[in-house]
PDB file of N, CA and C in Angstrom:
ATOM      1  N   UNK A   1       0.857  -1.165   0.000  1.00  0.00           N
ATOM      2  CA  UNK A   1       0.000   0.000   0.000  1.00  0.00           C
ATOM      3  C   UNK A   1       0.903   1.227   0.000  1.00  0.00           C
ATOM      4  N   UNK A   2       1.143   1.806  -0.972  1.00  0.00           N
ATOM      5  CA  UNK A   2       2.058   2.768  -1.417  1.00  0.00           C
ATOM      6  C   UNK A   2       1.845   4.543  -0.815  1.00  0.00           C
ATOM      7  N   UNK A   3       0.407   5.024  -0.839  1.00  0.00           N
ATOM      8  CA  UNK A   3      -0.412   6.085   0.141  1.00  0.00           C
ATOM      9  C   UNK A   3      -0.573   6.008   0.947  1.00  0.00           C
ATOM     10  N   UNK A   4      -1.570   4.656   1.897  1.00  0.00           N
ATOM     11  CA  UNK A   4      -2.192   4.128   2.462  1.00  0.00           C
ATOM     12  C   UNK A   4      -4.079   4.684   2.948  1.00  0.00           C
ATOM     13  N   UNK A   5      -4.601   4.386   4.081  1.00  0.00           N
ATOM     14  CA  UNK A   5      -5.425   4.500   3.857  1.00  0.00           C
ATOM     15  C   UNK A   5      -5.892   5.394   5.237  1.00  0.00           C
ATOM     16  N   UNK A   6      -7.136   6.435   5.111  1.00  0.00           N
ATOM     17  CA  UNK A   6      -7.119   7.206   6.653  1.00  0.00           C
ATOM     18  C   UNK A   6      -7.856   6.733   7.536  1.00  0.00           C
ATOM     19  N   UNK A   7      -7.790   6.538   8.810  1.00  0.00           N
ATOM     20  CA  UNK A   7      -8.518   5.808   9.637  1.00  0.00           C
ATOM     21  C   UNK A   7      -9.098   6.918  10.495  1.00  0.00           C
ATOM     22  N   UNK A   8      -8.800   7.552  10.920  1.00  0.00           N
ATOM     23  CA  UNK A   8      -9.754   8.394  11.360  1.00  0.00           C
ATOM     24  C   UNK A   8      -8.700   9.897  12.238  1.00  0.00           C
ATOM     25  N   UNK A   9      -9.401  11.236  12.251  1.00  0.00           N
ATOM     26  CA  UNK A   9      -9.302  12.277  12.880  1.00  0.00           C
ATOM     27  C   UNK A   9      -7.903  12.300  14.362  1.00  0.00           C
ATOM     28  N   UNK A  10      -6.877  12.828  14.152  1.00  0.00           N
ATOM     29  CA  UNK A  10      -6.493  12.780  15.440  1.00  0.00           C
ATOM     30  C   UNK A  10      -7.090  13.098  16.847  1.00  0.00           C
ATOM     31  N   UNK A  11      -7.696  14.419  16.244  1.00  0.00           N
ATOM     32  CA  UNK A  11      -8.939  15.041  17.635  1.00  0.00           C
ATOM     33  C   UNK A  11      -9.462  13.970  17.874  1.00  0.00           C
ATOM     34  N   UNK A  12     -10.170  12.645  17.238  1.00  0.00           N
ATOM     35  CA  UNK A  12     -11.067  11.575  17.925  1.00  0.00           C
ATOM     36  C   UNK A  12     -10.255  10.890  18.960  1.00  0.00           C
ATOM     37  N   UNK A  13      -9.309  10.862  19.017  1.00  0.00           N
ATOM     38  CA  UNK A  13      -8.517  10.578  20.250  1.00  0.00           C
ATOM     39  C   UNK A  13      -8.009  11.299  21.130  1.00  0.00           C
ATOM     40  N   UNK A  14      -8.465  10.815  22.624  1.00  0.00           N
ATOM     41  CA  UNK A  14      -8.096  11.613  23.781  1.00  0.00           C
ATOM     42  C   UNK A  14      -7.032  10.549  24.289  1.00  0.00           C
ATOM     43  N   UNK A  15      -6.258  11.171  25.517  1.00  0.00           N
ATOM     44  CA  UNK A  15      -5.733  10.607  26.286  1.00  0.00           C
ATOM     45  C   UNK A  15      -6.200   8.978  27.014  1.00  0.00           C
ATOM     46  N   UNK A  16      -5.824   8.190  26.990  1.00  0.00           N
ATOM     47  CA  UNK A  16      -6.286   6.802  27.576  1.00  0.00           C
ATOM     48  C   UNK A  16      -7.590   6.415  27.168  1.00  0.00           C
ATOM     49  N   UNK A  17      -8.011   6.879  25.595  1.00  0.00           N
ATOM     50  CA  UNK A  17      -8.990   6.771  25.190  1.00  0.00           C
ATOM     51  C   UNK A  17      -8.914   6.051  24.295  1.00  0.00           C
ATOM     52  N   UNK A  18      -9.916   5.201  23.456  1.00  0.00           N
ATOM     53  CA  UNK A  18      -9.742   4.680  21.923  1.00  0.00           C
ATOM     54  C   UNK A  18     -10.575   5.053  21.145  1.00  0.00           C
ATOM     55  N   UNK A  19     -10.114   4.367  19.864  1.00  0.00           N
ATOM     56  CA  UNK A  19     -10.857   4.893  18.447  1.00  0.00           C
ATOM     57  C   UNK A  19     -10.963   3.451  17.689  1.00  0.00           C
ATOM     58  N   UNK A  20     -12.197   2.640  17.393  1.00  0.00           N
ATOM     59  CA  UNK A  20     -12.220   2.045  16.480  1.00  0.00           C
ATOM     60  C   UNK A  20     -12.580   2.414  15.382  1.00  0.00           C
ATOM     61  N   UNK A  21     -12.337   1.661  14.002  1.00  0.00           N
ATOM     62  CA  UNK A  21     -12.197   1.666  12.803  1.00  0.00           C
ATOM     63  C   UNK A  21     -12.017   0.557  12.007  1.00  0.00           C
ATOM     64  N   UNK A  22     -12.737   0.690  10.852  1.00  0.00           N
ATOM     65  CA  UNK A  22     -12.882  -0.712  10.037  1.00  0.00           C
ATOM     66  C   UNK A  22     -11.054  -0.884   8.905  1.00  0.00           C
ATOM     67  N   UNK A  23     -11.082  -2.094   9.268  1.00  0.00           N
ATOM     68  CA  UNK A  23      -9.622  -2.111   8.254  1.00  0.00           C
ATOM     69  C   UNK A  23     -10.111  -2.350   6.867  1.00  0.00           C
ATOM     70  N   UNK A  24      -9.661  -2.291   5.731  1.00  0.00           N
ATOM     71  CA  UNK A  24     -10.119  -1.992   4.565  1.00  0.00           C
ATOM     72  C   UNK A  24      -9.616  -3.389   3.763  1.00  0.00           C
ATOM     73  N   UNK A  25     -10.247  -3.987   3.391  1.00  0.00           N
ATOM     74  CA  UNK A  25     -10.015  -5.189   2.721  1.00  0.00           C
ATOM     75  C   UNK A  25     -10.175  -6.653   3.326  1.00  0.00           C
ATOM     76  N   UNK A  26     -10.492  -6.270   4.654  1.00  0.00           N
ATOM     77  CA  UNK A  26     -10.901  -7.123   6.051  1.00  0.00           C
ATOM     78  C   UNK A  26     -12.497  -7.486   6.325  1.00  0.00           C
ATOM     79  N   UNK A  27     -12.766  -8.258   7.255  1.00  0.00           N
ATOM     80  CA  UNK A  27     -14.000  -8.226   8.064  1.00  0.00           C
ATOM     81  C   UNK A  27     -13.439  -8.116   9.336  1.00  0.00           C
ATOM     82  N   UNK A  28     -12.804  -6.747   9.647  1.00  0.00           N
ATOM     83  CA  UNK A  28     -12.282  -7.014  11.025  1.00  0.00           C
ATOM     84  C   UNK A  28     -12.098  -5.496  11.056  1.00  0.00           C
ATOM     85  N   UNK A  29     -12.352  -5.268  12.596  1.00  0.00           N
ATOM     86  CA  UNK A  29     -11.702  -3.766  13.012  1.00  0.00           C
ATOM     87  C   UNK A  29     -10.409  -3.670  13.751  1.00  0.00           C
ATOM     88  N   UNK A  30      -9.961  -2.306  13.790  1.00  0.00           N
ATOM     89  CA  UNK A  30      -9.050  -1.706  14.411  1.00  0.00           C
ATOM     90  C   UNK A  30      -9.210  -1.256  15.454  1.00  0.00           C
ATOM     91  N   UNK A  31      -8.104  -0.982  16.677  1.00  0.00           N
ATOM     92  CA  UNK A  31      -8.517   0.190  17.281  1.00  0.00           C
ATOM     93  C   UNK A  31      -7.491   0.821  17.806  1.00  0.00           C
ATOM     94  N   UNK A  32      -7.085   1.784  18.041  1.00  0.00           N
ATOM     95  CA  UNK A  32      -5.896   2.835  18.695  1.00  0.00           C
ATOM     96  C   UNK A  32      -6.177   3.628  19.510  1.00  0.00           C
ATOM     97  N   UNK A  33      -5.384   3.534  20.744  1.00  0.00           N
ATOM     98  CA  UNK A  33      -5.049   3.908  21.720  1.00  0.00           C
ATOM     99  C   UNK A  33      -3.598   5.132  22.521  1.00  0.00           C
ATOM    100  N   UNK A  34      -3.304   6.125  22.734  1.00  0.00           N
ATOM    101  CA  UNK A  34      -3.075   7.014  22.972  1.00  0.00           C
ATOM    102  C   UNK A  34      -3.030   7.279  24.507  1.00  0.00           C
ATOM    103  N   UNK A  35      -1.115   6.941  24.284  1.00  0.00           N
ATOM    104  CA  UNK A  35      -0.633   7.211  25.563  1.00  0.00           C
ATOM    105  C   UNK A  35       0.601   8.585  25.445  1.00  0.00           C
ATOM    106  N   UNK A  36       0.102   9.782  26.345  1.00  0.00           N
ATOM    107  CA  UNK A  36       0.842  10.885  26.441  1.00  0.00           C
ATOM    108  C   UNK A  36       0.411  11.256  24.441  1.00  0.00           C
ATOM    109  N   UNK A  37       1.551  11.332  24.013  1.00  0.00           N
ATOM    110  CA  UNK A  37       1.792  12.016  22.598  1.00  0.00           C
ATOM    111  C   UNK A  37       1.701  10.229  21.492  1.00  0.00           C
ATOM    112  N   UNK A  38       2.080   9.284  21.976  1.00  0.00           N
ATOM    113  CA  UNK A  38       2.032   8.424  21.349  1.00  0.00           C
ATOM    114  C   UNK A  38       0.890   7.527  20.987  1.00  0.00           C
ATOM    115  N   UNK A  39       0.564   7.090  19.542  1.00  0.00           N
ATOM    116  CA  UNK A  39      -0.546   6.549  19.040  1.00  0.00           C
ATOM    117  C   UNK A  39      -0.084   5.261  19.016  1.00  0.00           C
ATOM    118  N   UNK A  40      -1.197   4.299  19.080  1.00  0.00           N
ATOM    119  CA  UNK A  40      -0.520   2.911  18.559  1.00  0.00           C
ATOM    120  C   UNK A  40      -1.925   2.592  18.373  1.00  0.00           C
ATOM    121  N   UNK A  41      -2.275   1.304  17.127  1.00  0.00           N
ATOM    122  CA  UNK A  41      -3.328   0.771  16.475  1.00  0.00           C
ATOM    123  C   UNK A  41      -2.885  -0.737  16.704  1.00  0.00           C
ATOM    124  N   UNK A  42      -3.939  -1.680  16.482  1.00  0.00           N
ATOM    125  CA  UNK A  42      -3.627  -3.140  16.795  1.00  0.00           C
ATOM    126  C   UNK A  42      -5.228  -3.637  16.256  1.00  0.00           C
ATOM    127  N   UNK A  43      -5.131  -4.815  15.842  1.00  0.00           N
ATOM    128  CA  UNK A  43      -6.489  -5.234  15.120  1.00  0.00           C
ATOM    129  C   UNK A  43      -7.184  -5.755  16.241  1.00  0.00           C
ATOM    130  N   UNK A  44      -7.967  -5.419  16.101  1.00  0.00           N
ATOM    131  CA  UNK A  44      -9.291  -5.829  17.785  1.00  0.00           C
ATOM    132  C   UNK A  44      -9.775  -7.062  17.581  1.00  0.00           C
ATOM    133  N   UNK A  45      -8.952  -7.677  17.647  1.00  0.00           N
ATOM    134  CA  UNK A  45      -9.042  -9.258  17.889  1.00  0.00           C
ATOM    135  C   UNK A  45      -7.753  -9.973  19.097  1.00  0.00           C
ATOM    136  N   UNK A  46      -8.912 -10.522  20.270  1.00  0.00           N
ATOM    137  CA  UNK A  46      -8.017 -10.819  21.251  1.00  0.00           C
ATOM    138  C   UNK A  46      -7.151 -12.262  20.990  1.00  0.00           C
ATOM    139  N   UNK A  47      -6.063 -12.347  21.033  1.00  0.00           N
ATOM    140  CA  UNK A  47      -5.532 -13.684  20.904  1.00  0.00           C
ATOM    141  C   UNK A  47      -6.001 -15.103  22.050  1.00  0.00           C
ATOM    142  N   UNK A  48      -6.618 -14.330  22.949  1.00  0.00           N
ATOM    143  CA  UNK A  48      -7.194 -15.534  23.529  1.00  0.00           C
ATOM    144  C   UNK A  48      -8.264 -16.493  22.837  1.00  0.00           C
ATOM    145  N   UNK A  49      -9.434 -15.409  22.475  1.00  0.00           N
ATOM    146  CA  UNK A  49     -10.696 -16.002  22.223  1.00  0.00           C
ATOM    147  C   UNK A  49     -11.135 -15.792  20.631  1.00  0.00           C
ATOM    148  N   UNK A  50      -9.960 -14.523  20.258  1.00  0.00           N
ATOM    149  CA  UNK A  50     -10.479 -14.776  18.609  1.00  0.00           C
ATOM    150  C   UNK A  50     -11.497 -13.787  18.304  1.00  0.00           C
ATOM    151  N   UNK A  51     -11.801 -12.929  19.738  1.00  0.00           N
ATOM    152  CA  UNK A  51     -13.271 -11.683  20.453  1.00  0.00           C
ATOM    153  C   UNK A  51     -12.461 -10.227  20.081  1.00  0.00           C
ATOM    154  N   UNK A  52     -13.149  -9.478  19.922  1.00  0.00           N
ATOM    155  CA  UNK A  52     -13.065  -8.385  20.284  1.00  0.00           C
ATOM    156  C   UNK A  52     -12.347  -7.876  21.518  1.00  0.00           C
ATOM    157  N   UNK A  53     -11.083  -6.931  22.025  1.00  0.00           N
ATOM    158  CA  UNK A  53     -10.652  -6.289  22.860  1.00  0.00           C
ATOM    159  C   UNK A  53     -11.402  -5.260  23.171  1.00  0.00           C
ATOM    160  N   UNK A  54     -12.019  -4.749  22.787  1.00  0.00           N
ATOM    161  CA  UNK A  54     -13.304  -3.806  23.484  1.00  0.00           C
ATOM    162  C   UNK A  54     -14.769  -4.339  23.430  1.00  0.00           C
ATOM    163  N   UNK A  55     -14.850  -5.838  23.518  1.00  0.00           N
ATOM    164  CA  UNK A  55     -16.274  -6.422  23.616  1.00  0.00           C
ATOM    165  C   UNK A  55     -16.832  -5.843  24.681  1.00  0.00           C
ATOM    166  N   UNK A  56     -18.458  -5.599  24.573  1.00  0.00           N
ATOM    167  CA  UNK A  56     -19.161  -5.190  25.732  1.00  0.00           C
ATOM    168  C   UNK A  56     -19.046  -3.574  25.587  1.00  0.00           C
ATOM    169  N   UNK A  57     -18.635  -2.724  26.522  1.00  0.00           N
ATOM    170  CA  UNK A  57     -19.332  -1.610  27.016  1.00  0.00           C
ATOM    171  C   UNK A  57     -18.069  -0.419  26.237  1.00  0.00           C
ATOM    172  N   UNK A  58     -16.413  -1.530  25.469  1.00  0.00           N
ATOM    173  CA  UNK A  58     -15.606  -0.516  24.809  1.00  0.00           C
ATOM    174  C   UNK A  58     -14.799   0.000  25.946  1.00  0.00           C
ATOM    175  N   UNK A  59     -14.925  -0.301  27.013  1.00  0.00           N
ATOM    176  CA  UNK A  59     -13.497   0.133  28.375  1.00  0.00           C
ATOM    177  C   UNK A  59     -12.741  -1.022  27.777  1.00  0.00           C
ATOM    178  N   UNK A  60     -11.273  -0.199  28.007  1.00  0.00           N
ATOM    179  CA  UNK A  60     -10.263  -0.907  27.721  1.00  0.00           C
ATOM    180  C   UNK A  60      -9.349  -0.702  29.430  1.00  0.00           C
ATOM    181  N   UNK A  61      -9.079   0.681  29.205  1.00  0.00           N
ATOM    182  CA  UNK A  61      -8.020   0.771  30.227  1.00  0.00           C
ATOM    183  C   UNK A  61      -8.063   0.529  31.671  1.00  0.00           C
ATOM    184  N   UNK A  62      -7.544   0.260  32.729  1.00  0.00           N
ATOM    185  CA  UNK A  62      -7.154  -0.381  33.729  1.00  0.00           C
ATOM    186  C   UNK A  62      -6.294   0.924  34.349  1.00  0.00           C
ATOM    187  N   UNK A  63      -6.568   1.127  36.199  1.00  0.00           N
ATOM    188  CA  UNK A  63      -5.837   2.200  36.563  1.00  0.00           C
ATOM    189  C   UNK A  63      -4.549   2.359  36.150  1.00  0.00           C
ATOM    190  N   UNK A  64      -3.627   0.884  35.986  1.00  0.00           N
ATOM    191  CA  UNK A  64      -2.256   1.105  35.806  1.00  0.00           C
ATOM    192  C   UNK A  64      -1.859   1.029  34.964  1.00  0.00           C
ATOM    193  N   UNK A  65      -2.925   1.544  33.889  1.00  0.00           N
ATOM    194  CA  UNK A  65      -2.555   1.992  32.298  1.00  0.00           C
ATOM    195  C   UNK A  65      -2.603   0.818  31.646  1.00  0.00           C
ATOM    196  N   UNK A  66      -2.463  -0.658  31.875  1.00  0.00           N
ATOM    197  CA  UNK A  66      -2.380  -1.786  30.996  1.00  0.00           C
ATOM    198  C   UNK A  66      -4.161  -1.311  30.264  1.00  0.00           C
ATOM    199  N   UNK A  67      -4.278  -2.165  28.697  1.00  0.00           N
ATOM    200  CA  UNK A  67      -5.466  -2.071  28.517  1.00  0.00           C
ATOM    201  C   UNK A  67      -5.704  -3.607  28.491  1.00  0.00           C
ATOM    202  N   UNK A  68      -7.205  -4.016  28.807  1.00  0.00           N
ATOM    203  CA  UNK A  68      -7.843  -4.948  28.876  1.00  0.00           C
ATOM    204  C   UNK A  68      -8.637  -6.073  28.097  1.00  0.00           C
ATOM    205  N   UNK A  69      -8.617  -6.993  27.744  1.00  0.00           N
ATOM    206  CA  UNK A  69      -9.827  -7.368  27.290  1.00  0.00           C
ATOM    207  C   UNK A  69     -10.996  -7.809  27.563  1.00  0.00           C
ATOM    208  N   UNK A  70     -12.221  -7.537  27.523  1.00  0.00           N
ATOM    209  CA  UNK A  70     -13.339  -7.073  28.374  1.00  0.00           C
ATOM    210  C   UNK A  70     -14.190  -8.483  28.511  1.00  0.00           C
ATOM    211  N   UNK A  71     -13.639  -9.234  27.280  1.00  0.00           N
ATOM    212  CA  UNK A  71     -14.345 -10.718  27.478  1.00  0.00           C
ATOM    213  C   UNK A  71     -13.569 -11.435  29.003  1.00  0.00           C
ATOM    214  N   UNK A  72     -12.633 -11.556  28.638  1.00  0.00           N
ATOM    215  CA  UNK A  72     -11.964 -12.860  29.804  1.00  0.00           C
ATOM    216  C   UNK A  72     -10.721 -12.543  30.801  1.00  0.00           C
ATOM    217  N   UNK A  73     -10.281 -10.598  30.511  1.00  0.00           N
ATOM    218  CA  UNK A  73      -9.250 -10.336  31.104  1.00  0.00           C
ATOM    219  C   UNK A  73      -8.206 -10.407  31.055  1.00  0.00           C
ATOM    220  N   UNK A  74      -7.803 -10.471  29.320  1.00  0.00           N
ATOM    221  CA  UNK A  74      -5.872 -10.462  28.665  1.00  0.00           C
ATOM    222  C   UNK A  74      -5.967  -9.032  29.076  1.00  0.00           C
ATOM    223  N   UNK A  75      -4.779  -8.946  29.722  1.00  0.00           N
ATOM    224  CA  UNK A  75      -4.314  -7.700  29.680  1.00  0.00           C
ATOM    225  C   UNK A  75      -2.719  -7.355  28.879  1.00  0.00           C
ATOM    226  N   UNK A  76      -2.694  -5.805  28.059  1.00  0.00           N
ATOM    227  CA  UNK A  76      -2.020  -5.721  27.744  1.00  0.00           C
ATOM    228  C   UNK A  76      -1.225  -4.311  27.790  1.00  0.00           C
ATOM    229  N   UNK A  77       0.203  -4.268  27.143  1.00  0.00           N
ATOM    230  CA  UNK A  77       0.596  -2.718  27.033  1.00  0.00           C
ATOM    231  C   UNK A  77       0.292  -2.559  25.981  1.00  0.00           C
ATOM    232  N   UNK A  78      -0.086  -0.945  26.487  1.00  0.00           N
ATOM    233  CA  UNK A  78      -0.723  -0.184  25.126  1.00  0.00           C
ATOM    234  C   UNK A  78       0.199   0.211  24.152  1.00  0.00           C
ATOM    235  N   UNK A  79       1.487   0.889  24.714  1.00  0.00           N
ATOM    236  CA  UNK A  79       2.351   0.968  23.714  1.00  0.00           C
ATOM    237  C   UNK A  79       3.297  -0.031  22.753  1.00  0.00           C
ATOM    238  N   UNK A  80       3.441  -1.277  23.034  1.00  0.00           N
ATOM    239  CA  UNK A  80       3.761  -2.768  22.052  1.00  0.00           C
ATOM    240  C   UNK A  80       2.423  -3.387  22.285  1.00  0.00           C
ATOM    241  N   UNK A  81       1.233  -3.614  22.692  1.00  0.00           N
ATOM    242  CA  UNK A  81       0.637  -4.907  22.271  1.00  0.00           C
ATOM    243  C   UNK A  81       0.847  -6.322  23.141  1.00  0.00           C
ATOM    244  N   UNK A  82       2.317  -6.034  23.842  1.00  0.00           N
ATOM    245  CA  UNK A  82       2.854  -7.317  24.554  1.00  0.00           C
ATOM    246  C   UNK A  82       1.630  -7.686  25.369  1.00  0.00           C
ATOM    247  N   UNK A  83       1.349  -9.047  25.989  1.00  0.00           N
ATOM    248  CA  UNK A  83       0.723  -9.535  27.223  1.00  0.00           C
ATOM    249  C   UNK A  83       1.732  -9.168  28.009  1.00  0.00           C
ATOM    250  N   UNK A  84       0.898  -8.719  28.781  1.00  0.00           N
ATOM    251  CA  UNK A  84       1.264  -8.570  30.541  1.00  0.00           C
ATOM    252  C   UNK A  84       0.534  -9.444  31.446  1.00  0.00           C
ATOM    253  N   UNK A  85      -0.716 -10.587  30.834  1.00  0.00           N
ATOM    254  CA  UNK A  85      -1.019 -11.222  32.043  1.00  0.00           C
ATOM    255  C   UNK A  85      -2.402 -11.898  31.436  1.00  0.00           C
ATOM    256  N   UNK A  86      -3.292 -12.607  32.538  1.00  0.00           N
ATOM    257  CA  UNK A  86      -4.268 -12.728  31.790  1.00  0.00           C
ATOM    258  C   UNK A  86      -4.569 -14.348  30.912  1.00  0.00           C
ATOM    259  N   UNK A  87      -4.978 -14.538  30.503  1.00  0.00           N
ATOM    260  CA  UNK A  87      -5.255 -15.701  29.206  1.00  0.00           C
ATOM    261  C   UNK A  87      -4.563 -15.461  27.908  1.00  0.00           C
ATOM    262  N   UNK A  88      -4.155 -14.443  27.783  1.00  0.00           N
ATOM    263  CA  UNK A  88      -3.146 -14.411  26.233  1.00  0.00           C
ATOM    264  C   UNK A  88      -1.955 -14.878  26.342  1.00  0.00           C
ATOM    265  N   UNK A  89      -1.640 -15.791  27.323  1.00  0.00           N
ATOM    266  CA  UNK A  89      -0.448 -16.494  26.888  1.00  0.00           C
ATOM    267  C   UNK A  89       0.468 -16.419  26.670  1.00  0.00           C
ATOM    268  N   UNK A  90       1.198 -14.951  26.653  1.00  0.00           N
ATOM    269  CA  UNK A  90       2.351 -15.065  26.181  1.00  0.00           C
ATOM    270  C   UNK A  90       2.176 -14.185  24.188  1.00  0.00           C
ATOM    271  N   UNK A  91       0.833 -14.110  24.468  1.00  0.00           N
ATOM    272  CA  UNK A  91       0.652 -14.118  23.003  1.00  0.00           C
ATOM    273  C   UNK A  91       0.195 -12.487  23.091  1.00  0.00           C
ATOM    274  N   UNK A  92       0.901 -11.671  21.760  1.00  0.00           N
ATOM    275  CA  UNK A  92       0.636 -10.236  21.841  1.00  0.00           C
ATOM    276  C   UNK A  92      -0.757  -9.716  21.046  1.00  0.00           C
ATOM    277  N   UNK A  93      -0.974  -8.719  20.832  1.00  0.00           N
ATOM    278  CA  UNK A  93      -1.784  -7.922  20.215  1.00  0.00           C
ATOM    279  C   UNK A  93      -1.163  -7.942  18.557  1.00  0.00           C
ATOM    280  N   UNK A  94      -1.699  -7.921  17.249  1.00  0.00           N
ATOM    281  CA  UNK A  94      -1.436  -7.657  16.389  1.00  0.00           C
ATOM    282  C   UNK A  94      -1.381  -6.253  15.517  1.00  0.00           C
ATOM    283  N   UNK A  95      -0.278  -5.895  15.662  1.00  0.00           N
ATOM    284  CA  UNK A  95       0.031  -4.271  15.881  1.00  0.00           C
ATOM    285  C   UNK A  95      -0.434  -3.902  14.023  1.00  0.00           C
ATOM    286  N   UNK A  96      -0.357  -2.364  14.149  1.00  0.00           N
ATOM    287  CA  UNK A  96      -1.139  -2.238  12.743  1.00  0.00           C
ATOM    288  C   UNK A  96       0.171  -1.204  12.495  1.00  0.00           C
ATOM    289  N   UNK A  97       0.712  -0.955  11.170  1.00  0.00           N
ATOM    290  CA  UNK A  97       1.610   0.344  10.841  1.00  0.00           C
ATOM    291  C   UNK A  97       0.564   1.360  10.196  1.00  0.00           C
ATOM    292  N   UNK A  98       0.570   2.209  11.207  1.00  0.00           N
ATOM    293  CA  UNK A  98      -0.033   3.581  11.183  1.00  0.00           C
ATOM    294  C   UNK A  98       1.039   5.031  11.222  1.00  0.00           C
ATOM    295  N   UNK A  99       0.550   6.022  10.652  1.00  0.00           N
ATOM    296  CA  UNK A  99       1.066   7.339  10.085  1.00  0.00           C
ATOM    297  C   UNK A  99       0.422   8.188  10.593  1.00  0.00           C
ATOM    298  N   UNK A 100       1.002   9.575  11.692  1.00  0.00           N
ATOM    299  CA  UNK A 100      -0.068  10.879  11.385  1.00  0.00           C
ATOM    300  C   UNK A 100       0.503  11.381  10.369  1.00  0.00           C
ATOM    301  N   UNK A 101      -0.475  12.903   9.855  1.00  0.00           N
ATOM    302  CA  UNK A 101      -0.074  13.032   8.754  1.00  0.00           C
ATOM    303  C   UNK A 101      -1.258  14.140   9.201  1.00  0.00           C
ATOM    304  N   UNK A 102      -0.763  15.410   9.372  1.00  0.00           N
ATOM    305  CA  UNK A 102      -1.960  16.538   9.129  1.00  0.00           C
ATOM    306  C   UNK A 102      -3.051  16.645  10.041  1.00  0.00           C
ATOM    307  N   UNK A 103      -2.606  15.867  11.428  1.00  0.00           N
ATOM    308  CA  UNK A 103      -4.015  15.921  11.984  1.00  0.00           C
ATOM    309  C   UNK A 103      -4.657  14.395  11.925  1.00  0.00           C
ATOM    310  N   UNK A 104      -4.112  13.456  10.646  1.00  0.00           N
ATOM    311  CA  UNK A 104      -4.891  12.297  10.224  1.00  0.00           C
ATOM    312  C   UNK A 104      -4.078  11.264  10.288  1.00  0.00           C
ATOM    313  N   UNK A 105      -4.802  10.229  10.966  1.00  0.00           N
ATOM    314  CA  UNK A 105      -4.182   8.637  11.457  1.00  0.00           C
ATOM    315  C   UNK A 105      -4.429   7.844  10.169  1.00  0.00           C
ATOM    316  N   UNK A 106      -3.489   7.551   9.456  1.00  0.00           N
ATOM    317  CA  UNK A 106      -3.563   6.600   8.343  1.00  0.00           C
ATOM    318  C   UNK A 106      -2.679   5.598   8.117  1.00  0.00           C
ATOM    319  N   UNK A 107      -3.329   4.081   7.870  1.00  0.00           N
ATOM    320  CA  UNK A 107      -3.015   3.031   7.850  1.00  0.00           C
ATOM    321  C   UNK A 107      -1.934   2.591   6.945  1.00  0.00           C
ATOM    322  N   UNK A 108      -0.804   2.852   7.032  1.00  0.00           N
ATOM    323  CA  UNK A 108       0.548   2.520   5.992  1.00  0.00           C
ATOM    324  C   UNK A 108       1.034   1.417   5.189  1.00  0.00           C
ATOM    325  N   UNK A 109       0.593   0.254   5.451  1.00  0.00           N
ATOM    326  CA  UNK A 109       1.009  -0.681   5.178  1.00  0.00           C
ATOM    327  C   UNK A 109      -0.333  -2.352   5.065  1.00  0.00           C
ATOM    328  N   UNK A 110      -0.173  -3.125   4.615  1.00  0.00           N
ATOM    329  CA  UNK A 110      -1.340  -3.958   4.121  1.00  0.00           C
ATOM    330  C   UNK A 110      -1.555  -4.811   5.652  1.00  0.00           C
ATOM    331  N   UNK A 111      -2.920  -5.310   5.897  1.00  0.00           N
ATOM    332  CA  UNK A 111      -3.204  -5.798   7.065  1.00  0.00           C
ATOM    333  C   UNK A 111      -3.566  -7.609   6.718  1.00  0.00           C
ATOM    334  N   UNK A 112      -2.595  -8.287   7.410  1.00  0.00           N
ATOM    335  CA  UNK A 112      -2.926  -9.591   7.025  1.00  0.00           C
ATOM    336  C   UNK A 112      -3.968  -9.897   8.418  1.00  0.00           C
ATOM    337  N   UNK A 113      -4.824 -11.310   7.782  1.00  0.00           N
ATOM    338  CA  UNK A 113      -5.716 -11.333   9.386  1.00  0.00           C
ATOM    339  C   UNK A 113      -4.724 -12.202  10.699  1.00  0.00           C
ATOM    340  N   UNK A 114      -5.246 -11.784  11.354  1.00  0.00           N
ATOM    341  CA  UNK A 114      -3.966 -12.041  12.597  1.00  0.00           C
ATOM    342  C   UNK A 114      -4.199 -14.082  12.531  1.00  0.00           C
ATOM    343  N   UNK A 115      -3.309 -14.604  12.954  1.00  0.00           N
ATOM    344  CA  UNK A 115      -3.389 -16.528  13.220  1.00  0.00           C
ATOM    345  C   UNK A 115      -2.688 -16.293  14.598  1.00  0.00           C
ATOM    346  N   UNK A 116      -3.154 -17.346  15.307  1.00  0.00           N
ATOM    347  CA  UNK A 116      -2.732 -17.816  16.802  1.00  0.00           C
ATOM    348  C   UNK A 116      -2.618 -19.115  16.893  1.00  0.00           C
TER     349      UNK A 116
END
């Protein structure tokens, strides 16, 4: 993907907040998360269950900043994706290469569907 593609508004992201978004050529979403100045995107699919990381009510974050997954409790860092605990095993988040660019979060590079 040589341009790539825009996923959405920087303003839509606050601090310890997220933003989902559909990946383009997928049946699967995105979502990015925003710690201090730094963005990071990861496909919202938990490696435990194969679910959604914001299933249910869309809380992710946890007081001590890890974010969550709302089905069964993988927890992870927001800035790599790594497990920190939880049912994921050892197993990370599938990180997305994203770009700002003007204000605008855009998807850089082609999204394969994540395998576990």
């Amino acid at each position: 993907m040589e341009t790539g593609v825009k996923l959405f508004a920087l303003s839509e992201l606050r601090e310890r907040d997220s933003v989902r978004f559909v990946l383009p050529d997928l049946r699967l979403e995105g979502f990015a998360v925003r710690v201090g100045e730094a963005v990071r995107a990861y496909v919202n699919v938990c490696p435990h269950r194969t679910q959604p990381v914001d299933v249910g009510d869309g809380r992710l974050w946890l007081p001590n900043g890890e974010i969550e997954c709302q089905a069964h409790g993988a927890r992870f860092d927001p800035l790599t994706g790594e497990c920190r605990g939880g049912p994921c095993d050892g197993r990370p988040l599938t990180p997305l290469t994203i770009e700002e660019r003007d204000g605008e979060v855009w998807l850089t590079s082609a999204v394969s569907e994540p395998h576990w």
